[in-house]
Structures are given as structure tokens and as C-alpha cells.
N, C-alpha and C. Protein backbone atom coordinates (compact mmCIF):
# COMPACT_ATOMS: atom_id res chain seq x y z
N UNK A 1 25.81 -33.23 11.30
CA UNK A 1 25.29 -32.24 12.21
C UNK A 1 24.24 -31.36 11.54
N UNK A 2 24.06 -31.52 10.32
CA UNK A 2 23.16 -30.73 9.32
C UNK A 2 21.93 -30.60 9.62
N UNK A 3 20.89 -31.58 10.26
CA UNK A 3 19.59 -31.75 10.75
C UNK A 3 20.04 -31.47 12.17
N UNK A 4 20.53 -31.47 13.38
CA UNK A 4 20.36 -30.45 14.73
C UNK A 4 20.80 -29.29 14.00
N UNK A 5 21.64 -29.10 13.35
CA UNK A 5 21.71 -27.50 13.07
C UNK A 5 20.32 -26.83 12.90
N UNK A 6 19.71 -27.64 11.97
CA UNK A 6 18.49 -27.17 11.53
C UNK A 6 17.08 -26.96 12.71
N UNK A 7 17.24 -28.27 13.17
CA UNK A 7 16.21 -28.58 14.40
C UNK A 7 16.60 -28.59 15.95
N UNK A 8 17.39 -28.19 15.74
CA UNK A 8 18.06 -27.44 17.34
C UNK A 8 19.13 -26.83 17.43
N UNK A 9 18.77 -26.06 16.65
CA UNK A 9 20.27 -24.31 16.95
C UNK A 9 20.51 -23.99 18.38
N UNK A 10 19.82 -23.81 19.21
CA UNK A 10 20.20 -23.53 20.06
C UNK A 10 21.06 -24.37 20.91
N UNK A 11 20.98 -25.49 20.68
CA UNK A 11 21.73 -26.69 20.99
C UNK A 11 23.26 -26.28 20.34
N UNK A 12 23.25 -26.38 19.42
CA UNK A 12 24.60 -26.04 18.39
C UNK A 12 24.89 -24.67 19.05
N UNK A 13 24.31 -23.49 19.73
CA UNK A 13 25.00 -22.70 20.50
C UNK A 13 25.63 -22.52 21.31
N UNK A 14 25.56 -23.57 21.96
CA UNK A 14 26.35 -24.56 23.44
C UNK A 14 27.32 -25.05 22.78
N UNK A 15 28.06 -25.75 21.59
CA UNK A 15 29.19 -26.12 21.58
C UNK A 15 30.42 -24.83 22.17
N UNK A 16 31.47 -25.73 22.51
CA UNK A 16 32.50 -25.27 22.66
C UNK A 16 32.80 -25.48 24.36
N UNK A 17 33.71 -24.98 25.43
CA UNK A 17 33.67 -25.56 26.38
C UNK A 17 33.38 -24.29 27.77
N UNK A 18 32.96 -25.11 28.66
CA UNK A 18 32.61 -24.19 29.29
C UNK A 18 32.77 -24.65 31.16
N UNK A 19 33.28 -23.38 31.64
CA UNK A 19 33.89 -23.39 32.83
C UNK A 19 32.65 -22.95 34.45
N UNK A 20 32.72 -23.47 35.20
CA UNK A 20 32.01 -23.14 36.24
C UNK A 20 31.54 -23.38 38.02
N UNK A 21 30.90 -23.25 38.37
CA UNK A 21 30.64 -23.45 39.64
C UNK A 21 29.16 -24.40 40.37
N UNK A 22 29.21 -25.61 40.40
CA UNK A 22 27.88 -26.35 40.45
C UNK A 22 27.57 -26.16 42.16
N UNK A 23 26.52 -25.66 42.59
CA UNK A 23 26.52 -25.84 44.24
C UNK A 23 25.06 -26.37 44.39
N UNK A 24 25.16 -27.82 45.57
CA UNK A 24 24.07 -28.25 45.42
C UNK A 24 23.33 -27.56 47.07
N UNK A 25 22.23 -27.70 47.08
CA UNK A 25 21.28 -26.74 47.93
C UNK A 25 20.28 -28.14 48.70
N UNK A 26 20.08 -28.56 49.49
CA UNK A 26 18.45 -28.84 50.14
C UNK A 26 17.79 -27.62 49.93
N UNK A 27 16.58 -28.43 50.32
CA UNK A 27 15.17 -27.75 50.30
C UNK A 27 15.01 -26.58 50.87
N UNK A 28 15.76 -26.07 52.12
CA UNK A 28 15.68 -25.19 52.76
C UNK A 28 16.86 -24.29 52.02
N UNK A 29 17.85 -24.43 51.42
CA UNK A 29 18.63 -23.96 50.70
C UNK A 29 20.28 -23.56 51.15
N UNK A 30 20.09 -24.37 52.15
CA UNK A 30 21.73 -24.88 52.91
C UNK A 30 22.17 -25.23 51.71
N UNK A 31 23.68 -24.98 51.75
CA UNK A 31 24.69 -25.11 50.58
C UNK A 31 24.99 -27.03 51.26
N UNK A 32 24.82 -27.88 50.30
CA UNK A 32 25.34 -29.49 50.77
C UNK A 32 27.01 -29.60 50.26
N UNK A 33 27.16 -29.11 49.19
CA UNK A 33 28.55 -29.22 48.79
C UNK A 33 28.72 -28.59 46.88
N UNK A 34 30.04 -27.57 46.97
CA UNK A 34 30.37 -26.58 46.14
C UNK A 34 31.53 -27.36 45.18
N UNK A 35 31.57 -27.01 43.58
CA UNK A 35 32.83 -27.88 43.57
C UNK A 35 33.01 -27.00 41.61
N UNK A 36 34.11 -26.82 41.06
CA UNK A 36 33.98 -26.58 39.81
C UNK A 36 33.64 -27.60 38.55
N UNK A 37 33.57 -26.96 37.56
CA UNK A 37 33.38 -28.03 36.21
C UNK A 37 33.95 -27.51 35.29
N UNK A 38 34.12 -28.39 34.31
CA UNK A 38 34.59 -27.75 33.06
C UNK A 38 33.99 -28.87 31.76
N UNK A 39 33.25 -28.06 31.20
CA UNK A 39 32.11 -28.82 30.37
C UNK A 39 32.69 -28.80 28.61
N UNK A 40 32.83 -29.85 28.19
CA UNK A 40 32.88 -29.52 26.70
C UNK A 40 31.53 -30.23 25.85
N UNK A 41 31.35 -29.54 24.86
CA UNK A 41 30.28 -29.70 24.11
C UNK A 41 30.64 -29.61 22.56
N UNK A 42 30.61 -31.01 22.10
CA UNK A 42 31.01 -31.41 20.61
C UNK A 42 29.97 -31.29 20.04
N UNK A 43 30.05 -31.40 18.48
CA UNK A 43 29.29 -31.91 17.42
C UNK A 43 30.67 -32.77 16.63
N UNK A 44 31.00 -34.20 16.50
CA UNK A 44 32.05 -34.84 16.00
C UNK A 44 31.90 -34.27 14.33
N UNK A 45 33.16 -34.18 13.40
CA UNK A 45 32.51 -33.90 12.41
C UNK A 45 32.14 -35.27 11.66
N UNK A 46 32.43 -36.53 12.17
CA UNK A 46 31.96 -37.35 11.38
C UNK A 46 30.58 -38.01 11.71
N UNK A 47 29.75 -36.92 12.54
CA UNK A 47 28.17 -37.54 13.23
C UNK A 47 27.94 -38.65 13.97
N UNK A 48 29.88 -39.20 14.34
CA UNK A 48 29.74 -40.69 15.12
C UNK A 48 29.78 -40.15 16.64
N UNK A 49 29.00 -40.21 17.40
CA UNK A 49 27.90 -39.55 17.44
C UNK A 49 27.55 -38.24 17.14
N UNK A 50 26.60 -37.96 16.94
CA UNK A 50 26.08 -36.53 16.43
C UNK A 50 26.71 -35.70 17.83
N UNK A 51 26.63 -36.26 18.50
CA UNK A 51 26.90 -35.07 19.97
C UNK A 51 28.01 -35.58 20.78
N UNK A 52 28.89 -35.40 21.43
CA UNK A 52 29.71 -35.49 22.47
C UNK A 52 29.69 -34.60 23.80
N UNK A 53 29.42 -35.02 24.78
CA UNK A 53 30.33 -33.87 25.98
C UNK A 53 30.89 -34.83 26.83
N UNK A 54 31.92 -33.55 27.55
CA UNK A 54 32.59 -34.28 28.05
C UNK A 54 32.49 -33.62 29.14
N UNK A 55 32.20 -34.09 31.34
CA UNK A 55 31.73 -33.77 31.97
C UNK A 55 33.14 -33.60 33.22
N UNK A 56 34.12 -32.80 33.69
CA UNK A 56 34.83 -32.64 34.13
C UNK A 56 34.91 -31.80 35.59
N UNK A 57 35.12 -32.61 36.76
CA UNK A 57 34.61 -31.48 38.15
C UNK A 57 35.43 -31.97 39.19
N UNK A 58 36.44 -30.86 39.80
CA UNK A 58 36.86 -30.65 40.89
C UNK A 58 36.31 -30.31 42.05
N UNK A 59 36.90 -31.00 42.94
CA UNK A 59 36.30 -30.42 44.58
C UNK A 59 36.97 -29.52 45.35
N UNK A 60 37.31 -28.65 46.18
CA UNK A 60 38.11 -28.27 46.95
C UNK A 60 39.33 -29.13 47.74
N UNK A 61 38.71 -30.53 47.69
CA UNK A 61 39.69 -31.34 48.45
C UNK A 61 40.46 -31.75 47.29
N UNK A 62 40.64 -31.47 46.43
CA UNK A 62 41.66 -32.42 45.12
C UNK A 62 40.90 -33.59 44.52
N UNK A 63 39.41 -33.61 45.02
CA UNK A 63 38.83 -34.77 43.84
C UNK A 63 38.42 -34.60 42.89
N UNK A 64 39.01 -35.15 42.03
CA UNK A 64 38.30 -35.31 40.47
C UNK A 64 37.88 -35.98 39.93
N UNK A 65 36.77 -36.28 38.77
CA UNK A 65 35.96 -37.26 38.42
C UNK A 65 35.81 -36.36 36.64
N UNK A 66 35.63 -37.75 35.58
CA UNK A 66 35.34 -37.03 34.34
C UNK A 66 34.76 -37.90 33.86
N UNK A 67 33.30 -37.40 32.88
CA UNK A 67 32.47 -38.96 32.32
C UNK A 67 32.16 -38.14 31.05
N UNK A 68 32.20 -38.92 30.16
CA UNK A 68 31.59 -38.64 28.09
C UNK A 68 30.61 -39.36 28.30
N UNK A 69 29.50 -38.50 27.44
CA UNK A 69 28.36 -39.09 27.37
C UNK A 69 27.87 -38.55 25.40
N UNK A 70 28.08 -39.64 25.13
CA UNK A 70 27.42 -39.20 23.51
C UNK A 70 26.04 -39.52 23.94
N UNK A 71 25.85 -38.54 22.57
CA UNK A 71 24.40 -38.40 22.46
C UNK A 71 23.30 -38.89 21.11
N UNK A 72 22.43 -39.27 20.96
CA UNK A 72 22.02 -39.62 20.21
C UNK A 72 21.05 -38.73 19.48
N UNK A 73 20.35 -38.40 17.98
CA UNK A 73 19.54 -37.17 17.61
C UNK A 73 18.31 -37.89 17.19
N UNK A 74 17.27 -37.93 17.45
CA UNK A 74 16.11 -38.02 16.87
C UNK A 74 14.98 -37.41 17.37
N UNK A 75 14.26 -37.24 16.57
CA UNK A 75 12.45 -36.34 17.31
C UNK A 75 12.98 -35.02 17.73
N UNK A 76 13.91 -34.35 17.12
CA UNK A 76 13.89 -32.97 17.49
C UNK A 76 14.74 -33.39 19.14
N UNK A 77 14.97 -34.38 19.39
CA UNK A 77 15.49 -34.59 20.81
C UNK A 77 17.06 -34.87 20.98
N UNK A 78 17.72 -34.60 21.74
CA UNK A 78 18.85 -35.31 21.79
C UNK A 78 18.69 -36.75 23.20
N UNK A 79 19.12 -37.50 22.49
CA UNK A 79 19.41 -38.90 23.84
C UNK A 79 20.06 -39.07 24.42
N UNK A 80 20.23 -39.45 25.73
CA UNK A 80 21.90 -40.06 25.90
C UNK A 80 21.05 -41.48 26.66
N UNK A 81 22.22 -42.03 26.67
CA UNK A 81 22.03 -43.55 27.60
C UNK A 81 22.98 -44.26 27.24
N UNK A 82 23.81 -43.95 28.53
CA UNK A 82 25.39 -43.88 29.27
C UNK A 82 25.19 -45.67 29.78
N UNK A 83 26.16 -46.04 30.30
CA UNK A 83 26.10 -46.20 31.70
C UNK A 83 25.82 -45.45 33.12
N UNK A 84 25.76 -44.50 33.01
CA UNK A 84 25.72 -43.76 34.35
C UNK A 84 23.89 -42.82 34.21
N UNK A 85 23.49 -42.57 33.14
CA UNK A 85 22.69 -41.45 33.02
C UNK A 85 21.87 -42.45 31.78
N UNK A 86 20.91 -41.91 31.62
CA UNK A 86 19.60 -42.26 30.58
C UNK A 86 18.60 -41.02 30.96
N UNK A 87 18.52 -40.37 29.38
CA UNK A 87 17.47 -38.94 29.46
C UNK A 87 17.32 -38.44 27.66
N UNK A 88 16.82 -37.40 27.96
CA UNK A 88 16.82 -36.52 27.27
C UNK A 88 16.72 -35.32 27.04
N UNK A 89 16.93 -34.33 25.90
CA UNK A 89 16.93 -33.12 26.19
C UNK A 89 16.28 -32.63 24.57
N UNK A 90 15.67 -31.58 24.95
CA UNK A 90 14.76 -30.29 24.21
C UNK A 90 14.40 -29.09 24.18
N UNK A 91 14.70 -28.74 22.95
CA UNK A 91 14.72 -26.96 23.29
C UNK A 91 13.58 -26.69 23.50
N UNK A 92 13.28 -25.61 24.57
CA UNK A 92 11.30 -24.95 24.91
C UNK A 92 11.35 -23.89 24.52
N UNK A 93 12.71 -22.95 23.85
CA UNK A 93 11.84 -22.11 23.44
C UNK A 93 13.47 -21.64 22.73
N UNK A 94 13.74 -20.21 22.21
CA UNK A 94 14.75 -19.67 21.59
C UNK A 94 16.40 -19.38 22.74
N UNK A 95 15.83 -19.35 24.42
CA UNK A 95 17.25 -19.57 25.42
C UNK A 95 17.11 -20.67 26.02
N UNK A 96 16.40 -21.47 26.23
CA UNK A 96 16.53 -22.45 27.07
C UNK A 96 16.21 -24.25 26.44
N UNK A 97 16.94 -24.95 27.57
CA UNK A 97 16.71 -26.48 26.84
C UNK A 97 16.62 -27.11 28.21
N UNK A 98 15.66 -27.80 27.76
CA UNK A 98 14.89 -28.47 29.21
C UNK A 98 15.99 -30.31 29.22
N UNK A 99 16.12 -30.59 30.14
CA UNK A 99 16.92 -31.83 29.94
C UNK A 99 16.27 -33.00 30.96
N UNK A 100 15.29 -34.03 30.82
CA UNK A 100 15.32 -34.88 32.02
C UNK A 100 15.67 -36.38 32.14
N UNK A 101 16.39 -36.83 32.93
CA UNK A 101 17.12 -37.87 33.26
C UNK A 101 17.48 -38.49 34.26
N UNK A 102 17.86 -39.73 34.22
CA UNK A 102 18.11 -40.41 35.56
C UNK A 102 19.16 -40.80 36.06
N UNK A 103 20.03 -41.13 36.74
CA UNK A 103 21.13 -41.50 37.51
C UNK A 103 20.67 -43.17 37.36
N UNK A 104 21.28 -44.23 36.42
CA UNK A 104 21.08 -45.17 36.96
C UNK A 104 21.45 -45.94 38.06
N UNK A 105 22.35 -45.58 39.00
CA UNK A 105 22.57 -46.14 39.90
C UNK A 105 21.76 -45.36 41.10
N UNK A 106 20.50 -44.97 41.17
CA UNK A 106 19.84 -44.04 41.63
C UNK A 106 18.64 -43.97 41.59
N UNK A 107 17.92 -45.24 42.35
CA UNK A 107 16.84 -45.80 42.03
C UNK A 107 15.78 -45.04 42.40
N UNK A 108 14.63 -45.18 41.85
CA UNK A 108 13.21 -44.20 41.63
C UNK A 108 13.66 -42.67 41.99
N UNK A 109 14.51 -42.09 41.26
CA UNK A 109 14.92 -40.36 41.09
C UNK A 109 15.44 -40.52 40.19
N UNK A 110 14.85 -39.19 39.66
CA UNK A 110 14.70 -38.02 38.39
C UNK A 110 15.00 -36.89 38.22
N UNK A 111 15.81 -36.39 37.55
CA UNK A 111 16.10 -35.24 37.44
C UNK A 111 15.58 -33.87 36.41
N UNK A 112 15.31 -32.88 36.22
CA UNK A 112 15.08 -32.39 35.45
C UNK A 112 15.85 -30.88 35.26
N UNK A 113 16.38 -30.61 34.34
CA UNK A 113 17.22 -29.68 34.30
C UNK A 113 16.80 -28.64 33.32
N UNK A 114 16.94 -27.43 33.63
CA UNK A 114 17.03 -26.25 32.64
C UNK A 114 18.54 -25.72 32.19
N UNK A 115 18.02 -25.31 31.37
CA UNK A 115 19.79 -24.80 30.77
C UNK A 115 19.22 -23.49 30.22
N UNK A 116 19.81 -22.34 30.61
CA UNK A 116 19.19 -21.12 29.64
C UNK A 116 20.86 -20.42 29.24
N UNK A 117 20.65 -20.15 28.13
CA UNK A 117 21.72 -19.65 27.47
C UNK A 117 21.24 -18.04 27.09
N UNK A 118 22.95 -17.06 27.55
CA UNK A 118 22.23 -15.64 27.20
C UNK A 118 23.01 -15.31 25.81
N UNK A 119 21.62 -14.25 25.59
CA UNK A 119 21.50 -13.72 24.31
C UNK A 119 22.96 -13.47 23.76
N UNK A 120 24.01 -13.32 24.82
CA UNK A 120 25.55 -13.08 23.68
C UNK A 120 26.17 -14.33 23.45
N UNK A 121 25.38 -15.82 23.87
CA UNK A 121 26.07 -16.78 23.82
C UNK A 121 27.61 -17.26 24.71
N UNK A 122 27.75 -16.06 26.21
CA UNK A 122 29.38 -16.36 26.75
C UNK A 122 29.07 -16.88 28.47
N UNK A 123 27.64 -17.04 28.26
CA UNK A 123 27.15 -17.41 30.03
C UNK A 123 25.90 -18.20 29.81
N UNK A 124 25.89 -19.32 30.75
CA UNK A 124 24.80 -20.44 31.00
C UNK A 124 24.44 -20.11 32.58
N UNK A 125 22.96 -20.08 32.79
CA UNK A 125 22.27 -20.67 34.01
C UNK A 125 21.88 -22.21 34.00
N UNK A 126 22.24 -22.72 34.69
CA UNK A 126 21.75 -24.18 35.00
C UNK A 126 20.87 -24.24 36.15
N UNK A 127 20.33 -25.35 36.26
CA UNK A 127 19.48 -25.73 37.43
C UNK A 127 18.86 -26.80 37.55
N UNK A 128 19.42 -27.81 38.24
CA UNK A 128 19.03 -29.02 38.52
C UNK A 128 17.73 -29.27 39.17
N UNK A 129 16.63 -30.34 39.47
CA UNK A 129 15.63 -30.48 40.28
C UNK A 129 15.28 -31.91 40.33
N UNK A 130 15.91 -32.08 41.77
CA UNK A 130 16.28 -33.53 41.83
C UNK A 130 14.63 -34.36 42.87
N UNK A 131 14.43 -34.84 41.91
CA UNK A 131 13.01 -35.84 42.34
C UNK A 131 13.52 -37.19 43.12
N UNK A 132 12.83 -37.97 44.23
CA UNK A 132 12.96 -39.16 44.62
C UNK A 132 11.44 -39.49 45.16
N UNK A 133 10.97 -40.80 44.49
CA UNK A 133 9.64 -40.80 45.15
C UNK A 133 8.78 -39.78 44.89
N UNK A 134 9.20 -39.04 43.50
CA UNK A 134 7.97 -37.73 42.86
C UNK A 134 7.93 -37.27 44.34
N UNK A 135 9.29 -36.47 45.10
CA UNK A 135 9.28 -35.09 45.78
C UNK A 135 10.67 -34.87 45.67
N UNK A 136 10.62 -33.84 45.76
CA UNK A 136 11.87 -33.09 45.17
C UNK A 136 12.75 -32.56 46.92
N UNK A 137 13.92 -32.94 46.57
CA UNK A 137 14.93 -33.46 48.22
C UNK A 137 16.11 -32.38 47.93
N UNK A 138 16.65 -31.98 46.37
CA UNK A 138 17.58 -30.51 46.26
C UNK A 138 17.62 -30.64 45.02
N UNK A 139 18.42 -29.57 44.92
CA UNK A 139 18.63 -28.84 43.34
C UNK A 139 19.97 -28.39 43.60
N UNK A 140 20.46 -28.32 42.52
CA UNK A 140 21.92 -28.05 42.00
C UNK A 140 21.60 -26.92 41.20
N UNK A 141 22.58 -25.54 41.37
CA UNK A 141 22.89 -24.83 41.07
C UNK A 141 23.93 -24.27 39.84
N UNK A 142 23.96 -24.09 38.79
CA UNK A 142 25.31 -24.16 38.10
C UNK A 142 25.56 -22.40 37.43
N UNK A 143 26.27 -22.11 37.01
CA UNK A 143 26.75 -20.71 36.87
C UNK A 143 27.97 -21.24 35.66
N UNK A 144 27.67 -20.98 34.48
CA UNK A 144 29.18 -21.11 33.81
C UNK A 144 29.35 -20.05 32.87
N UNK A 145 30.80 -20.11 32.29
CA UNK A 145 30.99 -18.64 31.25
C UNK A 145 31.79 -19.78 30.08
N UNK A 146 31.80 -19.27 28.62
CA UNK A 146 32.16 -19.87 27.81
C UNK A 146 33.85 -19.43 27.75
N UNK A 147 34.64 -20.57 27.75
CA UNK A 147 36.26 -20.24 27.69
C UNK A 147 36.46 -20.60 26.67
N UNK A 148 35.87 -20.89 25.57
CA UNK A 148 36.46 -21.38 23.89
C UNK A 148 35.78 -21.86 23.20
């Protein structure tokens, strides 16, 4: 973890796990559907992979769904390429990390995500911006607080 420590701290500020509320929006900004998460964010200590999270979300109706996605480190970037997801992510500046990626089962759409982390490190803004056909159809909302 010695080189992201170095070349993406702010990345390494996000470990640990984190609890929240994802609500996705259309264009006009109708709520489509509300549901919680609970996010963990590794660094393994043996660098197999350099990164882990683990992606955890309830619905109101009792559904649940959970997917790991390691990550890979090079170019100052982190990788992933899942089965489910292929992207990447980069810090733009000292709070925020830009992330963009695709749904592979989710043909010609793109996603691009911000992540801004505040200055005490115990709350994330998220924000999804979901492309199809280069126009953008909704965005996802996320709100989380750090529980550990």
C-alpha cells in the first residue's frame, strides 16, 4: 500500500466502512427508487489486491444484493474490472476523486462519479451521472457517514 499511500492519500482516507442512503433521480428530479448501503473500503495488508471494497445495499422491501470489487494501482489510478463494472478512478484535487465506469451488462452507458470527502474525514458526498448514447437519463445521489 506504500505507493497509493504516497500517490493517492486521499484515496487511503476512504478506508474503513461506511454507511448510507443512495437515491436515484431522472432528469427532472423525481425520486426513481431510495435504498441503503454499507460500503467497506480495504487496503489488504498483503497488496493482493492493493484495494478491496466491498458494496452492500438494502431496499425497503427486504432486498439485498452485495458485490467485491478489487482494485488494481497503476498511473496514479486505481482499476477495477469486475465482472459486473470496468473503470477507473482519480484524485482531482485534495477532497474529491472522480471515478468513471461502466456496467457491463449495460450496453453503450457510462457512468461518471464524484466522491468528495470532508475535511474531518466522517462524511462522503457522492454523485452518480449516468450517460446512455452520450445523454445523460439520471443520477444517483449518495449521502454517507463513516461507522469505523
Amino acid at each position: 500500500m506504500s505507493i497509493i499511500k504516497s500517490e493517492m492519500p486521499l484515496l487511503v482516507r476512504h478506508e474503513g466502512d461506511w454507511k448510507g442512503t443512495y437515491t436515484v433521480v431522472d432528469n427532472e428530479g423525481n425520486v426513481i427508487e431510495r435504498y441503503q448501503s454499507h460500503i467497506t473500503c480495504q487496503f489488504p495488508a498483503d497488496g493482493n489486491p492493493p484495494y478491496f471494497q466491498t458494496n452492500r445495499y438494502q431496499w425497503p422491501d427486504g432486498k439485498r444484493q452485495e458485490y467485491q470489487f478489487p482494485g488494481a494501482y497503476r498511473d496514479k489510478k486505481l482499476w477495477f474490472n469486475t465482472d459486473r463494472i470496468d473503470g477507473c478512478a482519480w484524485e482531482a484535487d485534495d477532497a474529491t476523486i472522480i471515478l468513471h465506469f461502466t456496467y457491463k451488462g449495460v450496453p453503450d452507458a457510462y457512468i461518471y462519479e464524484m466522491i468528495v470527502l470532508s475535511p474531518c474525514g466522517n462524511h462522503r458526498a457522492r454523485t452518480w451521472h449516468w450517460f446512455k448514447n452520450n445523454e445523460i437519463y439520471q443520477r444517483t445521489l449518495i449521502q454517507e457517514e463513516r461507522v469505523q
